[in-house]
C-alpha atoms as a PDB file:
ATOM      1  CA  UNK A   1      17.666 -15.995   3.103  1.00  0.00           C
ATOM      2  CA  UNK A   2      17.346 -14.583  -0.529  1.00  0.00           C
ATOM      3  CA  UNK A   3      15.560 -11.323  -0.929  1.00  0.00           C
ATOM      4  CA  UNK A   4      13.187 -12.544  -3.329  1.00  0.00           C
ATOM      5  CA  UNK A   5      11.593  -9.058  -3.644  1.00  0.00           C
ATOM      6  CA  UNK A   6      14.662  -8.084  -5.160  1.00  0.00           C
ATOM      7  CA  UNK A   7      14.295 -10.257  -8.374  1.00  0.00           C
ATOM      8  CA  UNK A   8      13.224  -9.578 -11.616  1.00  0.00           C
ATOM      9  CA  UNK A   9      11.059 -12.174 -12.453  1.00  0.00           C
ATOM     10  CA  UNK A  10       9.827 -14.416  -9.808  1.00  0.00           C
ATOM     11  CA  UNK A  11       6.348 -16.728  -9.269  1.00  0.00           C
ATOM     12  CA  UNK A  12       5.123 -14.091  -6.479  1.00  0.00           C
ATOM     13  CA  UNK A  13       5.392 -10.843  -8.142  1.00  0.00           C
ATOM     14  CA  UNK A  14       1.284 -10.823  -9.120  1.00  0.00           C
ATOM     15  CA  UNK A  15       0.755 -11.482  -5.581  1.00  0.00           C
ATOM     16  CA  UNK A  16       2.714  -9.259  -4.276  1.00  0.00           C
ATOM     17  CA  UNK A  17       1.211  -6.476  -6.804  1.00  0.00           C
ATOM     18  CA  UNK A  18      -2.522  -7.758  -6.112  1.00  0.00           C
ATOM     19  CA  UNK A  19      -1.459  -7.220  -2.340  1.00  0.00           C
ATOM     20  CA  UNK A  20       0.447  -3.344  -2.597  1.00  0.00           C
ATOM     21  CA  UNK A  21      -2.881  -1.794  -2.561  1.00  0.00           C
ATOM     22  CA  UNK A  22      -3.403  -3.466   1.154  1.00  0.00           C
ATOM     23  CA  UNK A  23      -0.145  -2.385   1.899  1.00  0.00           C
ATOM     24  CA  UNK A  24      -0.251   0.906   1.015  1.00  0.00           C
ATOM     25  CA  UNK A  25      -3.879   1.775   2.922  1.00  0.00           C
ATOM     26  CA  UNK A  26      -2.348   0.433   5.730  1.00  0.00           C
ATOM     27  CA  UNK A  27       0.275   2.508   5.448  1.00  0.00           C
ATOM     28  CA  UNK A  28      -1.960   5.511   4.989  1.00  0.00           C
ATOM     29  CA  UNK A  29      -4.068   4.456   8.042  1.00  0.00           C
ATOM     30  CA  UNK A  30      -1.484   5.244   9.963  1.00  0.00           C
ATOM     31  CA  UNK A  31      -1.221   9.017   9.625  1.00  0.00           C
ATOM     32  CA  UNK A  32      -1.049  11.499   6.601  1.00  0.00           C
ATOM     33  CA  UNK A  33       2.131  10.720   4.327  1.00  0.00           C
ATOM     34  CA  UNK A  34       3.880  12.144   1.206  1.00  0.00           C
ATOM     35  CA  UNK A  35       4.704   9.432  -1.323  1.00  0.00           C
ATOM     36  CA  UNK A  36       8.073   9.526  -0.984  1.00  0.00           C
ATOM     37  CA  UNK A  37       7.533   8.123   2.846  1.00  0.00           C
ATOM     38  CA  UNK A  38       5.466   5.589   1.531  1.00  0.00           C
ATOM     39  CA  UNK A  39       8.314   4.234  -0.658  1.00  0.00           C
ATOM     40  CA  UNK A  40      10.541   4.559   1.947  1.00  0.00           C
ATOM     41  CA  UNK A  41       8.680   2.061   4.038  1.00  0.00           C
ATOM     42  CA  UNK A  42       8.068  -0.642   1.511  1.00  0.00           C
ATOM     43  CA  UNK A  43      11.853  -0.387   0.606  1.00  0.00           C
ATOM     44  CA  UNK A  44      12.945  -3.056   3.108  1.00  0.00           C
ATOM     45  CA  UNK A  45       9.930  -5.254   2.301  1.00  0.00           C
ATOM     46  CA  UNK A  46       8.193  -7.978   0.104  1.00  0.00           C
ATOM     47  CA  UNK A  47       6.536  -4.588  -1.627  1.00  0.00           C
ATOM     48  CA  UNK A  48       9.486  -2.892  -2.525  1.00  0.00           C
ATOM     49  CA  UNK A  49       8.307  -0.986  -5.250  1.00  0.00           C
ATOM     50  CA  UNK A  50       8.949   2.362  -7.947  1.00  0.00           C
ATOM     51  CA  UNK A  51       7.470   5.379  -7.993  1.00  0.00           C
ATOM     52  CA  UNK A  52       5.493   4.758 -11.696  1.00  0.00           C
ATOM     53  CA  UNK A  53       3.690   2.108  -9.716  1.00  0.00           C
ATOM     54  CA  UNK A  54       3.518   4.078  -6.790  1.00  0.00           C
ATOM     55  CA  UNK A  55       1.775   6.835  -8.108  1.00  0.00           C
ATOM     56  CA  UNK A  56      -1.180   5.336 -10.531  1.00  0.00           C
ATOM     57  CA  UNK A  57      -2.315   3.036  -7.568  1.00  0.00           C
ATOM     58  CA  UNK A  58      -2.374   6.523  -5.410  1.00  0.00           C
ATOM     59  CA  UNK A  59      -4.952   8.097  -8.363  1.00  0.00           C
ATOM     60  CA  UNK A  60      -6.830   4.919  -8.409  1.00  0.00           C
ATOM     61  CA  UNK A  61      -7.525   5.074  -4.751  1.00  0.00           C
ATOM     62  CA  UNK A  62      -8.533   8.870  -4.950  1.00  0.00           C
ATOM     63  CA  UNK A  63     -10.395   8.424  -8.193  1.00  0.00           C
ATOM     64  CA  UNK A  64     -12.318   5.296  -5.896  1.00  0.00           C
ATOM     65  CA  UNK A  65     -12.501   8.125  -2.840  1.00  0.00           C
ATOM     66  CA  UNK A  66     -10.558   6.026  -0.652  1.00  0.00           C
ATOM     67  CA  UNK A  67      -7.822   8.855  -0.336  1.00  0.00           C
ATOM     68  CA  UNK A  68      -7.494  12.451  -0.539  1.00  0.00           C
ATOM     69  CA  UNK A  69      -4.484  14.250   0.149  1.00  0.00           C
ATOM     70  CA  UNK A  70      -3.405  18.013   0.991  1.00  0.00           C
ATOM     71  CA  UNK A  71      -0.842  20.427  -0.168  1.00  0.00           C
ATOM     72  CA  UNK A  72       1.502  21.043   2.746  1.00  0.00           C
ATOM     73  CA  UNK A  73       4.824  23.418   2.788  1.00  0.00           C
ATOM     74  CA  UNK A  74       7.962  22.165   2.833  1.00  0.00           C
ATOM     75  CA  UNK A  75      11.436  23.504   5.206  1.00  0.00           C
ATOM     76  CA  UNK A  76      13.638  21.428   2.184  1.00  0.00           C
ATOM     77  CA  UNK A  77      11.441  22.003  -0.777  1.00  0.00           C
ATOM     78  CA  UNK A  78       8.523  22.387  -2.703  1.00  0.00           C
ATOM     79  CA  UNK A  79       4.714  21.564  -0.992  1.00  0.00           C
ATOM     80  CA  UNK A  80       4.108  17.550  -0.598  1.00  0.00           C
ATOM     81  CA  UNK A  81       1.089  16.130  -1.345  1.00  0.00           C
ATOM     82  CA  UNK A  82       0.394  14.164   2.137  1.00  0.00           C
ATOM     83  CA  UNK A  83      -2.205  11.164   1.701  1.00  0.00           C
ATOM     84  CA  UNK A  84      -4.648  10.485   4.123  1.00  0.00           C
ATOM     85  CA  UNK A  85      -7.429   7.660   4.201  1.00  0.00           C
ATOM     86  CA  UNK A  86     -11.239   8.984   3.874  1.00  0.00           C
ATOM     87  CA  UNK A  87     -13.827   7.536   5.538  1.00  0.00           C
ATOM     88  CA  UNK A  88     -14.652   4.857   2.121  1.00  0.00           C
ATOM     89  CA  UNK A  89     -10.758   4.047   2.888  1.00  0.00           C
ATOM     90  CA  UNK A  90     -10.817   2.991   5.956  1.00  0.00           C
ATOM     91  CA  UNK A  91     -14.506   1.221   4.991  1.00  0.00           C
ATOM     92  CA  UNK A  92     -12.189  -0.290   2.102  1.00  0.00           C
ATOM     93  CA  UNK A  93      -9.336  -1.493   5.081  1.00  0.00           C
ATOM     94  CA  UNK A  94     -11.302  -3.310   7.109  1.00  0.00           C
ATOM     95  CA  UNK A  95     -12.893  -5.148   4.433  1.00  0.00           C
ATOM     96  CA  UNK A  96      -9.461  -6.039   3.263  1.00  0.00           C
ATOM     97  CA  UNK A  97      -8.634  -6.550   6.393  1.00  0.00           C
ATOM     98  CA  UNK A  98     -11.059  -9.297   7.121  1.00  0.00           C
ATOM     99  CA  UNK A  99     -10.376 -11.190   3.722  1.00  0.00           C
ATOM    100  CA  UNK A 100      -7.440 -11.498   4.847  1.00  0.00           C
ATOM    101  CA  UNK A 101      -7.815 -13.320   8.025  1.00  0.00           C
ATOM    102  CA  UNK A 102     -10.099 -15.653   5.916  1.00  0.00           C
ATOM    103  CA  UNK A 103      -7.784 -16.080   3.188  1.00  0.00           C
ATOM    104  CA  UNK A 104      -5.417 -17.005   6.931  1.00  0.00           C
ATOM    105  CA  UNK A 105      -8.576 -19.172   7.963  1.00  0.00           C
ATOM    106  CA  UNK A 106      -9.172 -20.781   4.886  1.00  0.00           C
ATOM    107  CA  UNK A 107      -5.464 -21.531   4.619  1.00  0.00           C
ATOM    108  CA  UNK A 108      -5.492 -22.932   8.208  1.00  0.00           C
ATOM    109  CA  UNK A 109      -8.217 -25.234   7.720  1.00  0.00           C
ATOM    110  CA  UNK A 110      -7.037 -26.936   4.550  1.00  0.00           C
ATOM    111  CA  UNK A 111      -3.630 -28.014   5.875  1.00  0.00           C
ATOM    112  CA  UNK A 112      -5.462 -30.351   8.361  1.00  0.00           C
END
């Protein structure tokens, strides 16, 4: 199967951008994380993604109090900024969360 994440120019890529911010919170729900494991995650995915788009959508989502973060020391480096969701992020999750399963619904029901 092609990786179709993997190409430059393809019909999906505005989904898959409109659908990163979904990605990521559900990464975050998870437990705190630096950016860096973030990328790491979506690198084997449908969201592989860069760090300049990485890093505006993580601003947006604090700017929108969905996410804070906290400076914590590193043993191989400087402090990492570890993102964690607030309680209008997980709010903002579970909305996304249940558009999705109507988007899944609607999708359902239409193919009968």
């Amino acid at each position: 199967m092609e990786n179709i994440h993997k190409t430059s120019s393809d019909k999906f890529g505005a989904l898959r951008k409109g659908l990163l911010e979904f990605v990521v919170l559900k990464i975050i729900s998870t437990r705190s994380v630096y950016a860096a494991e973030i990328l790491e995650r979506l690198s084997d995915t449908e969201f592989l993604t860069q760090e300049g788009t990485l890093y505006p959508l993580l601003s947006k989502l604090r700017r929108e109090e969905a996410v804070d973060y906290e400076w914590v020391e590193s043993e191989s480096g400087p402090p990492r900024k570890y993102y964690r969701l607030t309680t209008k992020g997980k709010k903002a999750l579970e909305d996304l969360e249940i558009y999705w399963q109507t988007l899944n619904t609607t999708l359902k029901t239409i193919q009968k």
